[in-house]
C-alpha atoms as a PDB file:
ATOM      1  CA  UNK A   1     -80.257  84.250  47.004  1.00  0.00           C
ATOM      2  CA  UNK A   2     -76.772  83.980  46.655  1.00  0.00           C
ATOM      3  CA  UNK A   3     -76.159  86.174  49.829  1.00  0.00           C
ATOM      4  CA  UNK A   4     -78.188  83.693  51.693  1.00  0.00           C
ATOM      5  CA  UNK A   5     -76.189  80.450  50.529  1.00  0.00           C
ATOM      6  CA  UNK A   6     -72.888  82.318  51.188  1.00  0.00           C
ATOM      7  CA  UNK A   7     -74.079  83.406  54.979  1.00  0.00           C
ATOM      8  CA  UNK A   8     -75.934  79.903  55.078  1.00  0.00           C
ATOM      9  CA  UNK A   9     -72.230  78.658  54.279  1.00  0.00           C
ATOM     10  CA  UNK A  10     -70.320  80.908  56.438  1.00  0.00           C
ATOM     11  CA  UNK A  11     -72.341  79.811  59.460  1.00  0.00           C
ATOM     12  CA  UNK A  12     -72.375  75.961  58.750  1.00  0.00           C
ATOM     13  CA  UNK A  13     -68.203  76.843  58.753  1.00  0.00           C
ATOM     14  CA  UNK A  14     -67.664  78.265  62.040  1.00  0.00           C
ATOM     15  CA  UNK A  15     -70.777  76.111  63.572  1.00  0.00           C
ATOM     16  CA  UNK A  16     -68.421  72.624  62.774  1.00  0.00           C
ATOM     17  CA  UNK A  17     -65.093  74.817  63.607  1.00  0.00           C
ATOM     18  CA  UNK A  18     -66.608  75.043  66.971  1.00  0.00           C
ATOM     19  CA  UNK A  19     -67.165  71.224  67.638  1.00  0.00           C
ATOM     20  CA  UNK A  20     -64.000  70.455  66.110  1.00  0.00           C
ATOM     21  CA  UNK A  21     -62.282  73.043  69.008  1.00  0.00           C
ATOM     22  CA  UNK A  22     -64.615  71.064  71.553  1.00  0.00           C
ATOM     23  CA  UNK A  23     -63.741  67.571  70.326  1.00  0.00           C
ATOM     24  CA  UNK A  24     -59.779  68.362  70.755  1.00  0.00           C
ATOM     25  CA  UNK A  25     -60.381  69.771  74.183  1.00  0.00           C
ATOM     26  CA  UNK A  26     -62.254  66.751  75.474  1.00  0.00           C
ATOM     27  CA  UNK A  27     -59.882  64.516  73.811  1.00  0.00           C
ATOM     28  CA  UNK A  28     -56.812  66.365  75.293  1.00  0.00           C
ATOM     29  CA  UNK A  29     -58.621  66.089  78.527  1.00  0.00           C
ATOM     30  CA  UNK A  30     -59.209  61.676  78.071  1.00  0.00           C
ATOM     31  CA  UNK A  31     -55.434  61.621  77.417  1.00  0.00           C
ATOM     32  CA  UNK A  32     -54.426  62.757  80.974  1.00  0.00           C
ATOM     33  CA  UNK A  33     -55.590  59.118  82.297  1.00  0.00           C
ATOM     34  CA  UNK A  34     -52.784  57.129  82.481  1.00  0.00           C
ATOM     35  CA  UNK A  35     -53.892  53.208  82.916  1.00  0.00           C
ATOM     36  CA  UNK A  36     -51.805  50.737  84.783  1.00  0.00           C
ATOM     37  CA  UNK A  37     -52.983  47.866  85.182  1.00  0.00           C
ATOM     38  CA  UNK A  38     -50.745  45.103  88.024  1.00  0.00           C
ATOM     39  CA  UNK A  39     -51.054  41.506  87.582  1.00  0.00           C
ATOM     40  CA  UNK A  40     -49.323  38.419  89.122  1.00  0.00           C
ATOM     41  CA  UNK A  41     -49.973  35.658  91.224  1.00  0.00           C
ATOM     42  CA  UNK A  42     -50.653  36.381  95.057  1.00  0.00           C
ATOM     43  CA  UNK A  43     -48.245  33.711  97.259  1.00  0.00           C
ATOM     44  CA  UNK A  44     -50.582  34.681 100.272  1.00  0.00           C
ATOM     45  CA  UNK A  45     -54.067  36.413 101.575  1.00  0.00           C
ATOM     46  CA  UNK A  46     -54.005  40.053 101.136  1.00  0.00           C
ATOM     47  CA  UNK A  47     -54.976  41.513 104.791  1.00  0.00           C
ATOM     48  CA  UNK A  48     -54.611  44.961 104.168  1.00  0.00           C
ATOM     49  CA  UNK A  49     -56.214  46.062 101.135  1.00  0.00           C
ATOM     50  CA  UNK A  50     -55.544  49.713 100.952  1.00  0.00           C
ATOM     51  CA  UNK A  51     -52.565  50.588  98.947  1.00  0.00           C
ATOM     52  CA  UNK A  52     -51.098  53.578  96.953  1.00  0.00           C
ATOM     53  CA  UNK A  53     -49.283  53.650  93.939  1.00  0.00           C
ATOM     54  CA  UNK A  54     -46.822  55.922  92.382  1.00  0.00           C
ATOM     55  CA  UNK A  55     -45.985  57.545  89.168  1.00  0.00           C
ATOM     56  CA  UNK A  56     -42.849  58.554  88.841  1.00  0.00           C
ATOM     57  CA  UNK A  57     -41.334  60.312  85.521  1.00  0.00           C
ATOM     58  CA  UNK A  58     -37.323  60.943  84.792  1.00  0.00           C
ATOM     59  CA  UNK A  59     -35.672  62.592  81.800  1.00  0.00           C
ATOM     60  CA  UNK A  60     -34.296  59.491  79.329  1.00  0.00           C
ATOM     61  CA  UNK A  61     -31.620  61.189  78.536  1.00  0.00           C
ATOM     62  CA  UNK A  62     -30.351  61.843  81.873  1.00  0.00           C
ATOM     63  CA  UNK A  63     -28.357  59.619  84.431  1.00  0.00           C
ATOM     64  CA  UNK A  64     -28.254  59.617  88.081  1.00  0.00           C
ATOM     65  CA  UNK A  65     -30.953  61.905  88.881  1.00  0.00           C
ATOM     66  CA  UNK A  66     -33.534  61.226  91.122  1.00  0.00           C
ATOM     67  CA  UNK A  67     -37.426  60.471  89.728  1.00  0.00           C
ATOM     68  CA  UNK A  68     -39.632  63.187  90.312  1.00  0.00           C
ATOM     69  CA  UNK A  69     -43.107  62.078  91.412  1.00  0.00           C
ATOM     70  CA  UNK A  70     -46.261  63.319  88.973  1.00  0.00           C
ATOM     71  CA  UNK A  71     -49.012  61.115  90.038  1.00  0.00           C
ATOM     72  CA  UNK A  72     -50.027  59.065  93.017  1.00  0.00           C
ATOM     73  CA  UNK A  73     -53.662  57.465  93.472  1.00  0.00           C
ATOM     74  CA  UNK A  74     -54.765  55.349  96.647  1.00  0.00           C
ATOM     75  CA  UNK A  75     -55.983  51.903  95.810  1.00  0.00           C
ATOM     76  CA  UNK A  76     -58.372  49.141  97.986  1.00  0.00           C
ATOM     77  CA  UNK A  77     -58.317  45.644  96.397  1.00  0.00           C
ATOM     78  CA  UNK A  78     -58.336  42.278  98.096  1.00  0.00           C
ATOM     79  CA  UNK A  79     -57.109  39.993  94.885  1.00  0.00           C
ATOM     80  CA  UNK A  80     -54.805  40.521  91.697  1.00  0.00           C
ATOM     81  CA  UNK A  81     -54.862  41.615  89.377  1.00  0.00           C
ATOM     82  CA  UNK A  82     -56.407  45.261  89.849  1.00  0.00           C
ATOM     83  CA  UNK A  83     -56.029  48.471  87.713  1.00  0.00           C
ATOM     84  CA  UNK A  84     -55.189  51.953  89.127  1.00  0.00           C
ATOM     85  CA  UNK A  85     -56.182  55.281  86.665  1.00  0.00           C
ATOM     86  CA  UNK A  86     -53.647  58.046  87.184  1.00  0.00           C
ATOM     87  CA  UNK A  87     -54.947  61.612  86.739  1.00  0.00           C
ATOM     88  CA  UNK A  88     -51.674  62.548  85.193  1.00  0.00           C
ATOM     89  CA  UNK A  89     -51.055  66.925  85.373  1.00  0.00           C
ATOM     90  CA  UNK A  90     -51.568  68.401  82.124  1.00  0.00           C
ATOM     91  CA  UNK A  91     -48.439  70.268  83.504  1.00  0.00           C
ATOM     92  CA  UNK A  92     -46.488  67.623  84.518  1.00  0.00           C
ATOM     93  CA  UNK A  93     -43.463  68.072  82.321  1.00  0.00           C
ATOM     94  CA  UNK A  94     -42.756  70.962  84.123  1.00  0.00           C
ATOM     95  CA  UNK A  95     -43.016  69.623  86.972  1.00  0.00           C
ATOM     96  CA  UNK A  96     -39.691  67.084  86.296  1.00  0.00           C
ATOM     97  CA  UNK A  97     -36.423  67.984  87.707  1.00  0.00           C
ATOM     98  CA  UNK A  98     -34.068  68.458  85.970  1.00  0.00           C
ATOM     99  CA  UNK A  99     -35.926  71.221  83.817  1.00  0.00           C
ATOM    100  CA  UNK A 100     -36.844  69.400  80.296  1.00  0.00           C
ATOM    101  CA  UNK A 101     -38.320  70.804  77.287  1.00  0.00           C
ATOM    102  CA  UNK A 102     -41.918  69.482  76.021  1.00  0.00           C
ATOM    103  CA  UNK A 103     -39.973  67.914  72.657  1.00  0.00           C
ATOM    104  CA  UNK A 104     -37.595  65.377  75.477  1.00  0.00           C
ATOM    105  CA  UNK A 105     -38.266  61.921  75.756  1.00  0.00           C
ATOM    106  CA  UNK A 106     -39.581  60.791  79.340  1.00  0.00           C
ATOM    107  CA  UNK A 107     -39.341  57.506  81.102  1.00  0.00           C
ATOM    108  CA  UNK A 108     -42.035  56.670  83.302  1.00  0.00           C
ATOM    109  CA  UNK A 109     -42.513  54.096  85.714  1.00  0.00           C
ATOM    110  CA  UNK A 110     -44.889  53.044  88.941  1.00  0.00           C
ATOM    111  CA  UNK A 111     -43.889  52.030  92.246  1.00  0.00           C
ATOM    112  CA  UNK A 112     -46.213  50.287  95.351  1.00  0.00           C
ATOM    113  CA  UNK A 113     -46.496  51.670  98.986  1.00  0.00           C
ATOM    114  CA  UNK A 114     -48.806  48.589 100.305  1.00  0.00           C
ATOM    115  CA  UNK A 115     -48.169  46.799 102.975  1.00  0.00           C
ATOM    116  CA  UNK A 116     -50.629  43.637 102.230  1.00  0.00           C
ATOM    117  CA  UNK A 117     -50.040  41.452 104.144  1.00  0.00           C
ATOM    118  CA  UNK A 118     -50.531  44.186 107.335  1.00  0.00           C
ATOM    119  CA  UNK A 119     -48.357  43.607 109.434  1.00  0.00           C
ATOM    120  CA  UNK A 120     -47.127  46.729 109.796  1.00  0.00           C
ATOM    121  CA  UNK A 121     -44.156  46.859 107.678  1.00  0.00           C
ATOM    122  CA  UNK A 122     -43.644  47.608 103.803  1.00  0.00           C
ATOM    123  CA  UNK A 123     -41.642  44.177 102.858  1.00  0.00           C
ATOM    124  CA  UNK A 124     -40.531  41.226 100.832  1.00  0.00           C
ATOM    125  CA  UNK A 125     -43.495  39.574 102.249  1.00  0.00           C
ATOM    126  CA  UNK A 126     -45.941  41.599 100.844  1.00  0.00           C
ATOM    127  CA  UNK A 127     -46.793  41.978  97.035  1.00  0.00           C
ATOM    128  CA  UNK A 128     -44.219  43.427  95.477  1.00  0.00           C
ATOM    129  CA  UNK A 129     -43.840  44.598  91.929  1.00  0.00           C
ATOM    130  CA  UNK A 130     -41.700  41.472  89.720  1.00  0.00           C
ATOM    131  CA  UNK A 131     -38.312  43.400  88.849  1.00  0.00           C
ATOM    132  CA  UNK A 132     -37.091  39.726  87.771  1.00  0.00           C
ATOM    133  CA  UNK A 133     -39.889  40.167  84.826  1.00  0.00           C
ATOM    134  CA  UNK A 134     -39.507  43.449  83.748  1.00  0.00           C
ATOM    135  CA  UNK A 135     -38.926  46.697  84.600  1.00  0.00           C
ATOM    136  CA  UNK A 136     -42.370  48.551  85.494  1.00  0.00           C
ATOM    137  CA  UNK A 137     -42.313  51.083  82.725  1.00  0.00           C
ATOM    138  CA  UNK A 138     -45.858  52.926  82.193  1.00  0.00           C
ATOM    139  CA  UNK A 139     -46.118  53.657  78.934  1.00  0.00           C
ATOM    140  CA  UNK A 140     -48.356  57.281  78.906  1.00  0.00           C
ATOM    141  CA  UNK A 141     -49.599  57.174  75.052  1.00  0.00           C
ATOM    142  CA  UNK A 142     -50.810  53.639  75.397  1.00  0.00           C
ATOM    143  CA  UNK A 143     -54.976  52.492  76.797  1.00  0.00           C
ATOM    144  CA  UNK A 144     -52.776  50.928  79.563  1.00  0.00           C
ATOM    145  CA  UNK A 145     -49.348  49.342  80.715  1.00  0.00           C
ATOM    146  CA  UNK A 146     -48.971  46.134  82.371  1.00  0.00           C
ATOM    147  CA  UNK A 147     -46.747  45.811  85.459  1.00  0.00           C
ATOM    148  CA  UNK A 148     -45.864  42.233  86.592  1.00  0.00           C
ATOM    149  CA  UNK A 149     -46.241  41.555  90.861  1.00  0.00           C
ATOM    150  CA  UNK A 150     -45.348  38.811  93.068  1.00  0.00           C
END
């Protein structure tokens, strides 16, 4: 009888040490979604409603180096505000130039490549992400970051 409870045990043990190990992995997996989402006040009619943005990550520590690009996603929207979803590399740190180590702080930010109001030519007439309001920092950990447009 008290082989039975003690196997009975055992089993229970490595049955919920199993779904533990599957519960990390698909939460690991959910925190490669990075969540932006871009809101403002359109001055005109958005024309052209395909867009891309950018995610772009640089080491904080670290001046006067160019951004390194870890995430892009095409959007279509025809009003603001509208949220992208980055699929951001599980790898992506090692993917930033200059080489960083997984403990270094990254800054990450998004840029737009939309011409909206299509007329051919990426502008100040188009919307344009609000530097005046604050820098568009993405912050990764967060459910989402908020970038101001204009």
């Amino acid at each position: 009888m008290k082989k039975t409870i003690a196997v009975l045990m055992v089993s229970s043990l490595a049955f919920m040490s199993c779904m533990n190990q599957q519960k990390t992995k698909s939460a690991d997996a959910e925190s490669t979604k990075v969540t932006v989402e871009f809101v403002g006040n359109s001055n005109g009619e958005i024309k052209n409603k395909a867009g891309k943005a950018i995610l772009f990550a640089v080491p904080d520590q670290v001046a006067d180096v160019p951004a390194t690009e870890v995430a892009s996603v095409n959007f279509e929207t025809r009003s603001l505000p509208f949220t992208v979803n980055f699929d951001l590399p599980t790898n992506h740190k090692s993917l930033i130039k200059p080489e960083i180590k997984d403990t270094d702080k990254v800054h990450y930010y998004v840029a737009l490549d939309w011409d909206s109001d299509g007329n051919g030519t990426v502008d100040s007439t188009d919307v344009v992400i609000d530097y005046d309001q604050a820098f568009p920092t993405v912050d990764i950990g967060s459910a989402s970051s908020r970038v101001m447009l204009k």
